[in-house]
N, C-alpha and C. Protein backbone atom coordinates (compact mmCIF):
# COMPACT_ATOMS: atom_id res chain seq x y z
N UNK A 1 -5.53 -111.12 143.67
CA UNK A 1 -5.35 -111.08 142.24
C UNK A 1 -3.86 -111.14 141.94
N UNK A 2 -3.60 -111.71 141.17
CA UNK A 2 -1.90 -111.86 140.42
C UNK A 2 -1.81 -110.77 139.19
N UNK A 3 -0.61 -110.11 139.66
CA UNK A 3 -0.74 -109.25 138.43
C UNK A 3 0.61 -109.16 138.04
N UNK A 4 1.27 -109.37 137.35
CA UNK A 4 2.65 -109.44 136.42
C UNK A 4 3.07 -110.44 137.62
N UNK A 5 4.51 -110.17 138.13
CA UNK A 5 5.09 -111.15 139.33
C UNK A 5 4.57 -110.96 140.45
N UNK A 6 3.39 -110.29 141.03
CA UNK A 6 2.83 -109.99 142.23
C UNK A 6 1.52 -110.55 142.60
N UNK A 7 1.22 -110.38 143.99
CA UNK A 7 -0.19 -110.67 144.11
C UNK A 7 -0.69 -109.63 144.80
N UNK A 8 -1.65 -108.96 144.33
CA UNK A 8 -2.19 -107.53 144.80
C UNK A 8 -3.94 -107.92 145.50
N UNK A 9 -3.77 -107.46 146.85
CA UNK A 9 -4.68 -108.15 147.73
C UNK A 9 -6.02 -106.79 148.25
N UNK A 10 -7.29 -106.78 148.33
CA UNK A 10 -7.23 -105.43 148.92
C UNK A 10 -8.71 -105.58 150.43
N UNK A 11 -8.44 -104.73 150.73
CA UNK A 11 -8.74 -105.04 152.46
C UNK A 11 -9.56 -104.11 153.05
N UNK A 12 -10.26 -104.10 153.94
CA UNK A 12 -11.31 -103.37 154.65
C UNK A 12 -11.03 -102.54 155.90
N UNK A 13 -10.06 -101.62 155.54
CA UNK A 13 -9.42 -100.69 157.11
C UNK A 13 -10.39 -100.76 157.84
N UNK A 14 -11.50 -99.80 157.67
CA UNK A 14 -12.70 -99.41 158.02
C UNK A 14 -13.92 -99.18 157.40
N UNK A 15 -14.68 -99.01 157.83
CA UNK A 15 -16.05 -99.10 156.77
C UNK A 15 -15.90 -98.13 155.94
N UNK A 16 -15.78 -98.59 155.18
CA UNK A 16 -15.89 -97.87 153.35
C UNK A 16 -14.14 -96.67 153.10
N UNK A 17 -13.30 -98.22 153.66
CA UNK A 17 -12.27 -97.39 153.57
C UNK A 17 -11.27 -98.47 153.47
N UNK A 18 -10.79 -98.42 152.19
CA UNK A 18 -10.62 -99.46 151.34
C UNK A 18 -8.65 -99.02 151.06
N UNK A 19 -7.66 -100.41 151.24
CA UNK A 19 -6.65 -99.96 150.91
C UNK A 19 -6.56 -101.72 150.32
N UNK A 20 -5.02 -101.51 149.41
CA UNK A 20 -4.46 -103.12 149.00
C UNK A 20 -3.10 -103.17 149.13
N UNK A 21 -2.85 -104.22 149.70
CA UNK A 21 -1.13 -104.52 149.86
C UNK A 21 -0.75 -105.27 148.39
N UNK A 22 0.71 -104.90 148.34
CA UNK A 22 1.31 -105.64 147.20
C UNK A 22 2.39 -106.53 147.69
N UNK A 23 2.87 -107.62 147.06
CA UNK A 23 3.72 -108.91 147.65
C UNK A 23 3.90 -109.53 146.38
N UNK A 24 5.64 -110.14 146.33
CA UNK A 24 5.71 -110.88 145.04
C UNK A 24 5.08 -112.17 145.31
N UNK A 25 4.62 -112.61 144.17
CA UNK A 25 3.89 -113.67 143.96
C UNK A 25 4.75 -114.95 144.76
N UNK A 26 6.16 -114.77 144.22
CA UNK A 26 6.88 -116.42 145.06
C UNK A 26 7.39 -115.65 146.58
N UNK A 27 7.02 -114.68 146.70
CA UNK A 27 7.17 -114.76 148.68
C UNK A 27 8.88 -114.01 149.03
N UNK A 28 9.79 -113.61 147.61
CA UNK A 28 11.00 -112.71 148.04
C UNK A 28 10.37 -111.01 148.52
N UNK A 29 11.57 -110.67 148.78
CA UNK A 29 11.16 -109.24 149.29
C UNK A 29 11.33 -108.39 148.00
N UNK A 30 10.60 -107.62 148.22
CA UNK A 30 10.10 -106.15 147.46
C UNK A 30 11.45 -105.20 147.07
N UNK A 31 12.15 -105.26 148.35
CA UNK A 31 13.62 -104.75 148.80
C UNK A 31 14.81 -105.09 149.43
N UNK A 32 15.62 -105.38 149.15
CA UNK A 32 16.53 -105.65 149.80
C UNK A 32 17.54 -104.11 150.58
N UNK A 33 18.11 -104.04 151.50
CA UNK A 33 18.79 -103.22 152.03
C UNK A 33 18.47 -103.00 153.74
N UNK A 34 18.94 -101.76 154.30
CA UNK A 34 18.81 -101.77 155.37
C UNK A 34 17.46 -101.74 155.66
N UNK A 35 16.38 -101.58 155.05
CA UNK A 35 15.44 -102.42 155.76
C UNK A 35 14.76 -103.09 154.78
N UNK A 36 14.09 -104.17 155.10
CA UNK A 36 14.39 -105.26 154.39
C UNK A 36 12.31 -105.46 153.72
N UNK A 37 12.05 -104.78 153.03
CA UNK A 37 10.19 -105.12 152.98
C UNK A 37 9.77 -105.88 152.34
N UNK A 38 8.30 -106.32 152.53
CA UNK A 38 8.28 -107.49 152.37
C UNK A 38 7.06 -107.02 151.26
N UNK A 39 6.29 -106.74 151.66
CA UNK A 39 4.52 -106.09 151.15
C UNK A 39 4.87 -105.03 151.41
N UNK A 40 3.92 -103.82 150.95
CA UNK A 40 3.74 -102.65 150.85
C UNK A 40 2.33 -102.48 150.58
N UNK A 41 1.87 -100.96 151.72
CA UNK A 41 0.14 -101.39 151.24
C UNK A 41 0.00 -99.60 150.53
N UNK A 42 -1.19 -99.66 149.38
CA UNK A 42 -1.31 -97.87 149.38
C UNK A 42 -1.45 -97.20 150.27
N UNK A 43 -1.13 -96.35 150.21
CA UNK A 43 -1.41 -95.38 151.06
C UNK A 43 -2.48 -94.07 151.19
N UNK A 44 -3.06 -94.58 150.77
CA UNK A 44 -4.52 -93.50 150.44
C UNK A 44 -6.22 -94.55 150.25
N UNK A 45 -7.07 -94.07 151.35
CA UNK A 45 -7.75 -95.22 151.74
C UNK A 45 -8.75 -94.63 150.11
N UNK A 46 -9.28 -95.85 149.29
CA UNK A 46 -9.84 -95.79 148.38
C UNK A 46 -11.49 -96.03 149.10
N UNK A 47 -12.70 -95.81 147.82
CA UNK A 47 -14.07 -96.29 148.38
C UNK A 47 -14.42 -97.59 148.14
N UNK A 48 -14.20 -98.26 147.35
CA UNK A 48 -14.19 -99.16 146.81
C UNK A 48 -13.07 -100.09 147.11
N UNK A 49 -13.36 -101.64 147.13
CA UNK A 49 -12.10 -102.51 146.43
C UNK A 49 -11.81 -102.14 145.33
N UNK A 50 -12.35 -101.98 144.46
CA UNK A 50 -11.60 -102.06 142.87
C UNK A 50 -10.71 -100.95 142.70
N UNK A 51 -11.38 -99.58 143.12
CA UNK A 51 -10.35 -98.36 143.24
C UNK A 51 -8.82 -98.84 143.88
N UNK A 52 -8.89 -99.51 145.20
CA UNK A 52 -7.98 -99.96 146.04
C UNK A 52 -6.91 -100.44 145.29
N UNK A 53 -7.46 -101.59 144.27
CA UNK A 53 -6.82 -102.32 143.88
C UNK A 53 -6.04 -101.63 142.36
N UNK A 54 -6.79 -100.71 141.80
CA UNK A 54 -6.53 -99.83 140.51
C UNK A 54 -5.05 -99.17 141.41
N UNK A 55 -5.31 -98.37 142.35
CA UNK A 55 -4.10 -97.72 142.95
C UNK A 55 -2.79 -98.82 142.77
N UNK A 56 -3.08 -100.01 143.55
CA UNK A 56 -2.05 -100.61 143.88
C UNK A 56 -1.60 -101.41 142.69
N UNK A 57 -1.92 -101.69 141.20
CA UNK A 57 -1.72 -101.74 139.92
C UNK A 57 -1.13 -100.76 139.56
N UNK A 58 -1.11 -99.38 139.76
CA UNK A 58 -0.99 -97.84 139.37
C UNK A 58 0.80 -97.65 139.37
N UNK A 59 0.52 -98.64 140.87
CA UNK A 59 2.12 -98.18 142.14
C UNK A 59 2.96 -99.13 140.90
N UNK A 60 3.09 -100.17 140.73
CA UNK A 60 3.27 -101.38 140.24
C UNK A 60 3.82 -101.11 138.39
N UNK A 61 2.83 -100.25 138.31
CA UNK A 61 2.96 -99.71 136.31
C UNK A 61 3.86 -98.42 136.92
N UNK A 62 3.90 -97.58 137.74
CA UNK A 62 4.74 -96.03 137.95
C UNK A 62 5.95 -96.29 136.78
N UNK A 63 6.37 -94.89 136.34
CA UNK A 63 7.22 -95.04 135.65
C UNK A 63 8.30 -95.03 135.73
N UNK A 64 9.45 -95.79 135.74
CA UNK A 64 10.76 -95.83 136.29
C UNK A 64 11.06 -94.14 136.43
N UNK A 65 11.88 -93.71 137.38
CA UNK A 65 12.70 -92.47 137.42
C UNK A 65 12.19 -91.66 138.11
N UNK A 66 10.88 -92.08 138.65
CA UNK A 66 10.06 -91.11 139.44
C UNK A 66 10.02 -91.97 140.71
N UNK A 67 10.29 -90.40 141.82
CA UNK A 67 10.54 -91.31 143.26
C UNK A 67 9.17 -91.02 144.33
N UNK A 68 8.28 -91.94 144.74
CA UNK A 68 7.69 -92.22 145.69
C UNK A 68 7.75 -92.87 146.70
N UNK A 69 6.55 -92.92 147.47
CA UNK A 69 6.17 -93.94 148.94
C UNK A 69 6.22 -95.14 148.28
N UNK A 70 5.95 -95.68 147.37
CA UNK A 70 5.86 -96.79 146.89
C UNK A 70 6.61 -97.89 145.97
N UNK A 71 7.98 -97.51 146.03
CA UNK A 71 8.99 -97.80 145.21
C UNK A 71 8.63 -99.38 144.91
N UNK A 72 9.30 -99.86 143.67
CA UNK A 72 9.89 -100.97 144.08
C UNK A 72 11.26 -101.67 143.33
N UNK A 73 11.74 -102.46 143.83
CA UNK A 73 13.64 -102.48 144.07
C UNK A 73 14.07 -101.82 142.24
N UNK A 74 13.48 -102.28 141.76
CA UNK A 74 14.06 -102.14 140.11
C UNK A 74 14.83 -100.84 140.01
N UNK A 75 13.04 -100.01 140.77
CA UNK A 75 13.37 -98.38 140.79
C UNK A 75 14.61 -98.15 141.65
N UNK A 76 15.13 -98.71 142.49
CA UNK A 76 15.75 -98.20 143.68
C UNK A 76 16.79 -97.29 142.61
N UNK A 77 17.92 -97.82 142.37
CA UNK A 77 19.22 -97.10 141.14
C UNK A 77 18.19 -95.96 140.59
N UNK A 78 17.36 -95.65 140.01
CA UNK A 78 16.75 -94.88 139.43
C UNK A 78 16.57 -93.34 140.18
N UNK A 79 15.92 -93.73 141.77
CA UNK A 79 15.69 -92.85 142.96
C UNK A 79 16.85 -92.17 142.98
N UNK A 80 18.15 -93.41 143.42
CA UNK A 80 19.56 -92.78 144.31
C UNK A 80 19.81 -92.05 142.89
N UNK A 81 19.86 -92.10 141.97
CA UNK A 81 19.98 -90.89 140.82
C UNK A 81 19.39 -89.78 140.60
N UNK A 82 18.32 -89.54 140.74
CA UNK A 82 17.49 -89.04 140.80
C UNK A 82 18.02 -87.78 141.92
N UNK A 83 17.67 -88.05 143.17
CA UNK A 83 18.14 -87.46 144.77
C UNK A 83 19.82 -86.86 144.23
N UNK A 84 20.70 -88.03 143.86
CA UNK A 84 22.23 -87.28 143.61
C UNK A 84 21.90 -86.45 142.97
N UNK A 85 21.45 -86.12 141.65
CA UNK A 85 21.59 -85.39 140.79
C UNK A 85 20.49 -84.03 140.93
N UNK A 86 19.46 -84.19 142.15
CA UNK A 86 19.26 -83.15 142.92
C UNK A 86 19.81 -82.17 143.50
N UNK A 87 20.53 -82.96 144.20
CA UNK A 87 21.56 -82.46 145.38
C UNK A 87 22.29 -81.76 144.32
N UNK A 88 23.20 -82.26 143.83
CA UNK A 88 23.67 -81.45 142.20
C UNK A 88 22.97 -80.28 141.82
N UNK A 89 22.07 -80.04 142.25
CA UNK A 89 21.15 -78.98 141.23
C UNK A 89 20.82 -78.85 139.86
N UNK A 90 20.90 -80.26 139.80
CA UNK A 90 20.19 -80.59 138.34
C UNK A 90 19.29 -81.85 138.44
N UNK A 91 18.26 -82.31 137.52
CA UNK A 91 17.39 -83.41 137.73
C UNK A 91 17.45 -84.25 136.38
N UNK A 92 17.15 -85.00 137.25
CA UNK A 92 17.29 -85.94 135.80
C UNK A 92 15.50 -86.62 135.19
N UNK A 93 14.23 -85.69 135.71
CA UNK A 93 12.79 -86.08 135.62
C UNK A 93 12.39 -84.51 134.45
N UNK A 94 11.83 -84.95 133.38
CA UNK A 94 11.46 -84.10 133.15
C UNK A 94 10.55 -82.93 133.43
């Protein structure tokens, strides 16, 4: 499925254990830096495809400023702010 600039795919780990990778639609990486990703899959096996695929839509809508397993590059500036201003002992998430 294509969903904004991505194509969100979802897959059969094991029987009735359902995850989906995400990948930009024209084939650049997700991230640039020291390591370099390409796809990213959820990380929590769903029952369903559609659940699978709701997650990996979920990762995709997250709201800038909040830091997970599942970043992607936009967020990156958002994270390293986030973490500094930790370390600081102050946050910048409500």
């Amino acid at each position: 499925m294509e969903y904004k600039q991505f194509t969100v795919q979802a897959f059969e780990r094991e029987p009735s254990k359902w995850r989906a990778s995400v990948q930009r639609a024209d084939g650049k990486l997700l991230w640039k830096g020291r390591a370099k990703i390409r796809k990213f899959v959820t990380a929590i096996d769903a029952t369903t495809p559609e659940r699978a695929m709701q997650m990996a839509v979920a990762a995709i809508e997250e709201e800038p400023g909040r830091c997970s397993t599942a970043k992607l590059p936009a967020m990156r500036q958002d994270c390293r702010e986030h973490r500094q201003a930790a370390e600081a002992g102050g946050s910048k998430i409500p």
